[in-house]
Protein backbone atom coordinates (compact mmCIF):
# COMPACT_ATOMS: atom_id res chain seq x y z
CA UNK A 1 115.83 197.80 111.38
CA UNK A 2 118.37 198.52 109.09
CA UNK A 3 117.94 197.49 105.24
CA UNK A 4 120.83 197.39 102.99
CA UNK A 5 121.45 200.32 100.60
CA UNK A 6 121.43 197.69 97.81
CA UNK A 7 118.17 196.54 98.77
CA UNK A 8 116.56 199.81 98.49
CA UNK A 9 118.05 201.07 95.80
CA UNK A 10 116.23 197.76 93.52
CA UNK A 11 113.21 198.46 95.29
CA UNK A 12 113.00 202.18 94.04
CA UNK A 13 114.07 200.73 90.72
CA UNK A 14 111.24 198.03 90.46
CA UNK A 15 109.24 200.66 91.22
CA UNK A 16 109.77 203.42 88.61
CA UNK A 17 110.82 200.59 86.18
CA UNK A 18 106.94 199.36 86.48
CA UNK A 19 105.45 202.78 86.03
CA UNK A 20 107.44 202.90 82.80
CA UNK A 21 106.13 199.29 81.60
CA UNK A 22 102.69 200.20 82.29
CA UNK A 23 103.36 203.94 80.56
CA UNK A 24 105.19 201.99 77.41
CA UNK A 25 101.20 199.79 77.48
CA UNK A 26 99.12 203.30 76.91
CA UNK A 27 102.20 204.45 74.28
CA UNK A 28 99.59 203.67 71.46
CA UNK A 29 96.26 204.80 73.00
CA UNK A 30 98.02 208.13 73.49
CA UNK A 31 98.67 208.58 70.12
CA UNK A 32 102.47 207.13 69.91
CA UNK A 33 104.01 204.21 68.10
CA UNK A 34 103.55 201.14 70.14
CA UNK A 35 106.51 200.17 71.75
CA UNK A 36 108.08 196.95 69.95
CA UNK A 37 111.06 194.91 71.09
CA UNK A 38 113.84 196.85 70.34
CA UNK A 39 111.81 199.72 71.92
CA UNK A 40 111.34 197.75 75.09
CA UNK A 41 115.00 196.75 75.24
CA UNK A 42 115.59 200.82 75.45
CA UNK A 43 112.94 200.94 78.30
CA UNK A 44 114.58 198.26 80.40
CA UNK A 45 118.55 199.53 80.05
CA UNK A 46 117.24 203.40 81.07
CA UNK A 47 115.61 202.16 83.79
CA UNK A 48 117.12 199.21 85.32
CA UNK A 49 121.09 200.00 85.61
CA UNK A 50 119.54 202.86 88.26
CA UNK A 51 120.01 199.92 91.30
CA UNK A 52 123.92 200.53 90.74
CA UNK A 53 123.39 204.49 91.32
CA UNK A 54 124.72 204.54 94.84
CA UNK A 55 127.62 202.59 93.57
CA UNK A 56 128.49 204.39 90.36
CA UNK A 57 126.06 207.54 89.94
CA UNK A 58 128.04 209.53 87.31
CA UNK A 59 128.72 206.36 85.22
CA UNK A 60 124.39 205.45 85.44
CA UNK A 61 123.80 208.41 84.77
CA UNK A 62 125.78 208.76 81.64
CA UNK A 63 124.32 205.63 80.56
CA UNK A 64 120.71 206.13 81.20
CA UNK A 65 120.78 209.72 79.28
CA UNK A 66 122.87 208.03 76.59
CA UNK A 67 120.18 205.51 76.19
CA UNK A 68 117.29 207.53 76.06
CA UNK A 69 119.12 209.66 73.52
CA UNK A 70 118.09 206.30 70.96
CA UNK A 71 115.11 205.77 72.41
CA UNK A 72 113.72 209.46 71.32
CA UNK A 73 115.74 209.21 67.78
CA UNK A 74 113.41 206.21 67.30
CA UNK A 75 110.37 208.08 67.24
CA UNK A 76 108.83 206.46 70.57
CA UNK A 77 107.22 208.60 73.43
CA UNK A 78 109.82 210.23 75.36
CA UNK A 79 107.57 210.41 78.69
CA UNK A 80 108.13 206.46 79.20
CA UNK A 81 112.30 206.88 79.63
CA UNK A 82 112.04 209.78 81.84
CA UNK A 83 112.21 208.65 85.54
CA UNK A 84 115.38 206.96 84.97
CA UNK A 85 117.36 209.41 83.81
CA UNK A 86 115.54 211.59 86.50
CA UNK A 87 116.65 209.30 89.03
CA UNK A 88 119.87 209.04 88.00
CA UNK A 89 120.60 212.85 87.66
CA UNK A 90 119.41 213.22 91.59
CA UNK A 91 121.49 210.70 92.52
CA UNK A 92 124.75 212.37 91.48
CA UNK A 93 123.52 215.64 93.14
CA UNK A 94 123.21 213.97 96.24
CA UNK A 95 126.22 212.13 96.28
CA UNK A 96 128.94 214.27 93.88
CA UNK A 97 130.18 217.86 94.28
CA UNK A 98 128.40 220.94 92.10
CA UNK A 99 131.14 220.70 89.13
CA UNK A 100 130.05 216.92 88.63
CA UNK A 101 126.31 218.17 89.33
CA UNK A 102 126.13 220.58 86.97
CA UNK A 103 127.84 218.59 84.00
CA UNK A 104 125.17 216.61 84.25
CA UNK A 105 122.93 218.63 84.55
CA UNK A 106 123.52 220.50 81.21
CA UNK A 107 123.78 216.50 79.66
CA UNK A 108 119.88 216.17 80.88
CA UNK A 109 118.78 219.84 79.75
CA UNK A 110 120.32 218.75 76.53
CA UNK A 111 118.23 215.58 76.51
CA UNK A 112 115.22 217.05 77.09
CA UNK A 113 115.85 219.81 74.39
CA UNK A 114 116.79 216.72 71.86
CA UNK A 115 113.80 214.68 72.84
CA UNK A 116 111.84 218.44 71.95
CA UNK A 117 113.40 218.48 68.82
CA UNK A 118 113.07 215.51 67.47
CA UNK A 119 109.18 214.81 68.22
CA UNK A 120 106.67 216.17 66.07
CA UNK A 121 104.03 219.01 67.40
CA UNK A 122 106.28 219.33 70.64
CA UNK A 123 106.02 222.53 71.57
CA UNK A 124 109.43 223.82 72.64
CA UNK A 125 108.54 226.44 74.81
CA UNK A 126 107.11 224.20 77.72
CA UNK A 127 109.88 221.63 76.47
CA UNK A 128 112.60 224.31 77.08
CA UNK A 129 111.21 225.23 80.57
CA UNK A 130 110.66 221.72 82.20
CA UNK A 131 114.06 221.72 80.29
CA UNK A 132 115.67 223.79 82.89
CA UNK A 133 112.82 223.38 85.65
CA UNK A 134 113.39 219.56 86.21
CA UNK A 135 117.23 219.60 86.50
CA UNK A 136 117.09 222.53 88.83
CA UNK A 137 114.24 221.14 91.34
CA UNK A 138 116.24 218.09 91.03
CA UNK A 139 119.79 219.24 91.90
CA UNK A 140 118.01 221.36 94.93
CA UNK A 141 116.55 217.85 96.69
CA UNK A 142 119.98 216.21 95.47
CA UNK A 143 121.96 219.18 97.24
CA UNK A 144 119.49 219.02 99.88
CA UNK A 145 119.91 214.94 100.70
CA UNK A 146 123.58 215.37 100.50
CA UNK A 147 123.82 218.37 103.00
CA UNK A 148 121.38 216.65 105.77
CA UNK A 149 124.00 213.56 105.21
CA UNK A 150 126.88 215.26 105.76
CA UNK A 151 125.43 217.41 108.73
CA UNK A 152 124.41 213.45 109.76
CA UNK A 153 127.40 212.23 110.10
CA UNK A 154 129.31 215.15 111.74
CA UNK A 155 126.24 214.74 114.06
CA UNK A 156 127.14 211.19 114.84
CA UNK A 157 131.12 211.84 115.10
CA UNK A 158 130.24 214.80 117.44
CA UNK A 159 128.08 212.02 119.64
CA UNK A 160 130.71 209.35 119.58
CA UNK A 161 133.13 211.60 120.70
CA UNK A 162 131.69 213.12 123.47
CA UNK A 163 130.64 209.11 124.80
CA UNK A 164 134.16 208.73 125.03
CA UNK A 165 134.61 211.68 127.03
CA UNK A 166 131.73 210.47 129.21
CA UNK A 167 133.47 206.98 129.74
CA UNK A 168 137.05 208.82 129.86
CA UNK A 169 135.37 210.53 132.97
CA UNK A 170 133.08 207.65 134.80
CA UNK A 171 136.32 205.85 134.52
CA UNK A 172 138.26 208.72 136.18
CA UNK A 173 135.74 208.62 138.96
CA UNK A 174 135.94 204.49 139.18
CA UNK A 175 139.60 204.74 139.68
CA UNK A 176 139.14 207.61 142.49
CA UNK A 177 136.97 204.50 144.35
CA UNK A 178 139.16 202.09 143.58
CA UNK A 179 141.77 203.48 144.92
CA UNK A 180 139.59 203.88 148.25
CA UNK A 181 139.56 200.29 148.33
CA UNK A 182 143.00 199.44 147.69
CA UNK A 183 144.40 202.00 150.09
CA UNK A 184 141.45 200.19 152.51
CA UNK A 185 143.59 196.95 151.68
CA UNK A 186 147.30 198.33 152.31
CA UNK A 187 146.19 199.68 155.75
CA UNK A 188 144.84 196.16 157.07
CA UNK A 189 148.65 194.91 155.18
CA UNK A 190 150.66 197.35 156.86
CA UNK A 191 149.03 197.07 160.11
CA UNK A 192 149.00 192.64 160.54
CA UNK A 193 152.46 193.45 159.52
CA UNK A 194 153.48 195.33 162.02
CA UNK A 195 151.51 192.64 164.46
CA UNK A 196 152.99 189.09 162.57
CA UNK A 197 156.58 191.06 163.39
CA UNK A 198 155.80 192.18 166.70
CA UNK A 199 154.68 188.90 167.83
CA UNK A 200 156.65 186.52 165.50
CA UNK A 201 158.67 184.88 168.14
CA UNK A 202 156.52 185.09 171.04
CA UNK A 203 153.14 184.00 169.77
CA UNK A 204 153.09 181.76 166.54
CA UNK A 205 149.35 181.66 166.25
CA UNK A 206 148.69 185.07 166.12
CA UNK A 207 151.80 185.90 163.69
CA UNK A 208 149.92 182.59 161.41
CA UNK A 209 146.32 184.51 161.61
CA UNK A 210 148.24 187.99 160.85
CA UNK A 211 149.71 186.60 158.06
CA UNK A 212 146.77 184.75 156.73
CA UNK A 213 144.81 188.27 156.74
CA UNK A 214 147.75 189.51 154.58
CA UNK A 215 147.46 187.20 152.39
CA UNK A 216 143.52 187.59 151.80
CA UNK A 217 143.83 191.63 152.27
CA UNK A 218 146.74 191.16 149.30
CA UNK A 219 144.66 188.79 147.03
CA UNK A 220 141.95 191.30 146.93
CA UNK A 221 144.05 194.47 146.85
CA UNK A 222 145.43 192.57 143.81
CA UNK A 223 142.61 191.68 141.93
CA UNK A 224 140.91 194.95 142.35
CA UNK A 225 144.03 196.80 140.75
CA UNK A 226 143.95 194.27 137.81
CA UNK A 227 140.55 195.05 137.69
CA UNK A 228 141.09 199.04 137.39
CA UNK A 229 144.34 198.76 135.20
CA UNK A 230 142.15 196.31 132.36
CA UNK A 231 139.49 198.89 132.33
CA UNK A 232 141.75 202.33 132.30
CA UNK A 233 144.69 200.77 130.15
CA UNK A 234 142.86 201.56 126.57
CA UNK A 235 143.03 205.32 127.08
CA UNK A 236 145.38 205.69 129.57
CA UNK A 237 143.24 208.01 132.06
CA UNK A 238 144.90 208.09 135.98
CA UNK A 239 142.55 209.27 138.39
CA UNK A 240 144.02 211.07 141.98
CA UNK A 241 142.43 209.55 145.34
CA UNK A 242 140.28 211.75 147.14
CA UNK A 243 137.28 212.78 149.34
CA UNK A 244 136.00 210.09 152.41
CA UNK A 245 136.58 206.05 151.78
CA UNK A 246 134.07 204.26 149.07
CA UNK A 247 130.93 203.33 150.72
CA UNK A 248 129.16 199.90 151.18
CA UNK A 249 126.73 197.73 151.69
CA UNK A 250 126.64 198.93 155.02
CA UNK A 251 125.58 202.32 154.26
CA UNK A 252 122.69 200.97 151.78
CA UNK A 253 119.96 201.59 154.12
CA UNK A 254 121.12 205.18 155.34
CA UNK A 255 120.91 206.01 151.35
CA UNK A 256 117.46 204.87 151.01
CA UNK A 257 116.19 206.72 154.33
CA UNK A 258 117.87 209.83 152.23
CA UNK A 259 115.87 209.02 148.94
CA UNK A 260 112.64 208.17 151.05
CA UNK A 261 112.83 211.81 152.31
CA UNK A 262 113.35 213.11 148.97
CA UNK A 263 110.09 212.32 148.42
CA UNK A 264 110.28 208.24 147.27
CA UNK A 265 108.37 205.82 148.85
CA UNK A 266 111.40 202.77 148.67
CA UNK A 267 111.08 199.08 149.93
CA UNK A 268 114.52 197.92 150.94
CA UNK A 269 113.84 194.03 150.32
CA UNK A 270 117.05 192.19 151.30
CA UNK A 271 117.32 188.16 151.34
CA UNK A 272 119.56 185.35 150.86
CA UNK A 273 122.39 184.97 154.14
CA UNK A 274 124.59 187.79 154.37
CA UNK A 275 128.15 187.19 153.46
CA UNK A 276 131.36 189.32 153.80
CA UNK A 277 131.62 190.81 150.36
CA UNK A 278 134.60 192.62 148.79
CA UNK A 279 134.94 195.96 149.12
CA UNK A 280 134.78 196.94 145.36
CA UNK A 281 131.53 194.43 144.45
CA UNK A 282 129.77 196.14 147.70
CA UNK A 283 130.51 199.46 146.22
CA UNK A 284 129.52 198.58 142.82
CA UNK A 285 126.64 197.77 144.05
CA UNK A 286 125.55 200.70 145.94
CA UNK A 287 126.78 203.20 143.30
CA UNK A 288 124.33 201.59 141.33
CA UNK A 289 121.20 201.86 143.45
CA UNK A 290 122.49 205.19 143.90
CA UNK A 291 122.27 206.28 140.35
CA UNK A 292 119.10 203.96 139.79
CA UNK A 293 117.03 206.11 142.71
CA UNK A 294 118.32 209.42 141.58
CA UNK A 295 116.93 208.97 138.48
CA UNK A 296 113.69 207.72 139.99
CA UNK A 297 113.52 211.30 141.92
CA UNK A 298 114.11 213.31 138.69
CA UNK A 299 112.48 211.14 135.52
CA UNK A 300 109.54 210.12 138.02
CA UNK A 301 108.90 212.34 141.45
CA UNK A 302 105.64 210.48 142.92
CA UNK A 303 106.40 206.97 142.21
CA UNK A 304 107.39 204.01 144.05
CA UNK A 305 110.39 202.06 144.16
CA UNK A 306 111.69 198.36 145.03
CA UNK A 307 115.35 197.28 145.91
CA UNK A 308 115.37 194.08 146.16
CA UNK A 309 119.03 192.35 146.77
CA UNK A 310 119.47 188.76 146.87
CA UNK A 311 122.96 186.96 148.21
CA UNK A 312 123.34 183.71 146.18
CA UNK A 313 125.75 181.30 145.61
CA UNK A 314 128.46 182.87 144.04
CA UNK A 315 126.68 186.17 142.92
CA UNK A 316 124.90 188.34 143.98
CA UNK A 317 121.71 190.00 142.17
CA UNK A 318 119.94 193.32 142.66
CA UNK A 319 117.16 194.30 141.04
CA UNK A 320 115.93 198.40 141.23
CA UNK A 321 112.38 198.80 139.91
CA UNK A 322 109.44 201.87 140.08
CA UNK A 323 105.91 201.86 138.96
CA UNK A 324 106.44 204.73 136.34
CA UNK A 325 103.62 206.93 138.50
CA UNK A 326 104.27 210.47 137.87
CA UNK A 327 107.23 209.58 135.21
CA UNK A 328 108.67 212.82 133.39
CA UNK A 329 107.55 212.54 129.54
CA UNK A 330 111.25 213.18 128.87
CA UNK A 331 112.24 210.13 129.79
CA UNK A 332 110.69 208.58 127.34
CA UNK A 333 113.61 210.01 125.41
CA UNK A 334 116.38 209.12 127.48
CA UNK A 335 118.56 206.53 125.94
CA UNK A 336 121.91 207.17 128.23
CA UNK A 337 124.00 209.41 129.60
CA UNK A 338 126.43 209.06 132.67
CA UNK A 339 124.06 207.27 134.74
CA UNK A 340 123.76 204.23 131.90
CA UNK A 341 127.26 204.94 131.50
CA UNK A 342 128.27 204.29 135.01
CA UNK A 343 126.29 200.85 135.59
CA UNK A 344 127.79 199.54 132.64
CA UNK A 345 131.31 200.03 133.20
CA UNK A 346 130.94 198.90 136.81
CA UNK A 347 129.21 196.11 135.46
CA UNK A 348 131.88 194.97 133.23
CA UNK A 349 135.06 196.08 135.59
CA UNK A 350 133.47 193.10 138.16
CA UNK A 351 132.65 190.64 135.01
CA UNK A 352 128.49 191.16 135.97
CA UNK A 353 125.77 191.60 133.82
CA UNK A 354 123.42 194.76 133.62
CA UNK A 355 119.92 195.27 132.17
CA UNK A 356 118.31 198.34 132.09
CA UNK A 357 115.45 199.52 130.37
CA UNK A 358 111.51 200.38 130.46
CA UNK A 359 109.19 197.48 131.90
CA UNK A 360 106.62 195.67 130.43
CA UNK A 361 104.17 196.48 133.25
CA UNK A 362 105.29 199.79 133.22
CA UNK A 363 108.26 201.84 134.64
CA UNK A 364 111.64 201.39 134.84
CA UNK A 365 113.94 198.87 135.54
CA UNK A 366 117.66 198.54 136.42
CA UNK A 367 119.17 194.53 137.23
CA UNK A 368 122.12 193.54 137.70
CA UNK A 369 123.93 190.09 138.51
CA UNK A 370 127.58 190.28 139.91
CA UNK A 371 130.02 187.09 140.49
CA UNK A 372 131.31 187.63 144.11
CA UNK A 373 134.28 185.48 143.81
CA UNK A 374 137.08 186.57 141.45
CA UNK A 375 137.48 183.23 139.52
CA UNK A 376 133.95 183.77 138.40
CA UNK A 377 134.33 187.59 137.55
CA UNK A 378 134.00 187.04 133.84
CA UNK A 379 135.58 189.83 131.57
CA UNK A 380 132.60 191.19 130.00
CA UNK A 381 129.41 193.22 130.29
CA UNK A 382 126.14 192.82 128.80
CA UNK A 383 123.67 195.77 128.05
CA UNK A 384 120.01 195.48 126.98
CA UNK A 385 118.08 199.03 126.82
């Protein structure tokens, strides 16, 4: 949960601006003035302006040091204006370079050597060391803060930026299938083609069927080339076809005989009336069963798995789940990577919907729903981790 820097920054204040009420309340019983109003007026502007710090630091901190200047003139006990000030001071080491730190630094050792000064029986030589001691302690956690920031944030840039490489590539590797399927598409073209000419005045019927496969064959090649060119079109990657055509549905049961010998015990659960399927939903689908059982044999050797795909109406769903017996402790950890990656841009190239994630009951879980007709391919992906 992420609380606003505002909101923090007035807790922290109502905090240190109560120890200083309840410190101005034992002013008298430690052998100071009690505090009267004009003295609790000082207590409330050193102390409460430090909720603006993030925004203006050097500017509160002027203030607040300025302020407790006429509170000490005044006679009253110093100790009940010093977190402020304090507060203020770190905030400008955390947050402003060492020429702006160490004006004001000097501005609070000079403080601290006035307040010294200007109270009776002080004795100077403790007020001279927590005179320099305070300041430096102070600009070390400031300098400190503002270094694990900065190293945060090139941290987070470094992560961003190598996510987009990871995408950059998945999406290479989409197109590479794609392009499977598409060439899959112009063969059927080219060869009904050939047939619709070859028979076009002899056998009408046969040139009509011919054509109407063209027509289908085209639709898809179509849509699946829309498809690739709306996912690749932000950045511009091309991928080169390659290697043997995109596998299917059809080969589903061949890749869990290969995981059971791996080592997996997998159910193959498979209901619903089978339907002819596009090429590119089939192979989204199997690329992600794929990736869902490798990482079954490397996050959790030992434990078993269930693929369960359903053909509905419209869809089609497939759900990828293991027990979590003999689950790597590192995955625990795992929050990504190509595999995540992967399902989620095929999810959203054919409009589906992904959820992946830990299981209540224990193990992992991958599901995914995926429109089977192209008016209900939705633009669009959903991820829940």
């Amino acid at each position: 949960m992420r609380i606003h820097p505002l909101v923090v920054d007035g807790l922290i204040t109502a905090a240190h601006t109560t120890v200083a009420v309840l410190l101005g309340r034992e002013a008298a019983a430690q052998g100071w003035t009690e505090l009267d109003a004009p003295a609790w007026i000082l207590v409330a502007l050193a102390n409460l302006p430090t909720v603006l710090r993030g925004r203006a630091p050097v500017t509160v901190c002027l203030f607040v040091h300025a302020v407790a200047v006429v509170y000490v003139s005044r006679g009253d006990w110093p100790v009940v204006n010093s977190f402020g000030p304090m507060l203020a001071f770190y905030t400008v080491a955390s947050l402003r370079p060492a020429r702006t730190t160490a004006a004001c630094a000097a501005l609070m050792t000079a403080v601290w050597i006035y307040a010294g000064l200007v109270t009776a029986d002080s004795s100077m030589a403790s007020v001279l060391a927590q005179s320099v001691a305070y300041p430096v302690v102070l600009w070390w956690f400031g300098h400190t803060a503002r270094r694990t920031a900065d190293l945060t944030r090139q941290l987070r840039a470094e992560q961003a930026e190598r996510a987009r490489r990871e995408v950059a590539e998945e999406r290479v590797r989409i197109a590479r299938e794609l392009h499977d399927v598409v060439a899959h598409h112009m063969a059927v073209i080219n060869v009904q083609a050939g047939l619709a000419r070859f028979v076009f005045t002899s056998d009408a019927r046969t040139a009509r069927e011919a054509l109407d496969t063209i027509a289908g064959s085209s639709g898809e090649a179509l849509a699946e080339l829309r498809r690739m060119l709306g996912l690749l079109r932000a950045d511009g990657v091309q991928g080169a076809a390659d290697g043997a055509p995109a596998p299917g549905l059809d080969q589903l049961a061949d890749m869990v005989e290969r995981v059971r010998a791996g080592g997996v015990p997998v159910d193959l659960r498979i209901t619903g009336e089978a339907r002819p399927l596009p090429p590119g939903v089939q192979l989204c689908l199997y690329r992600v069963v794929q990736e869902a059982l490798t990482n079954v044999l490397k996050h959790a050797p030992g434990a078993h798995a269930t693929v369960q795909l359903a053909y509905r109406a419209g869809e089609m769903t497939l759900s990828i789940n293991d027990d979590g017996k003999g689950v790597n402790p590192a995955r625990k950890q795992e929050r990504g990577g190509h595999g995540l990656i992967g399902m989620r841009e095929r999810a959203k190239l054919y409009g589906g919907t992904i959820v992946v994630g830990p299981r209540s009951e224990g193990g992992f879980g991958v599901h995914l729903t995926l429109p089977t007709s192209v008016p209900a391919a939705r633009r669009g992906d959903a991820v829940a981790e």
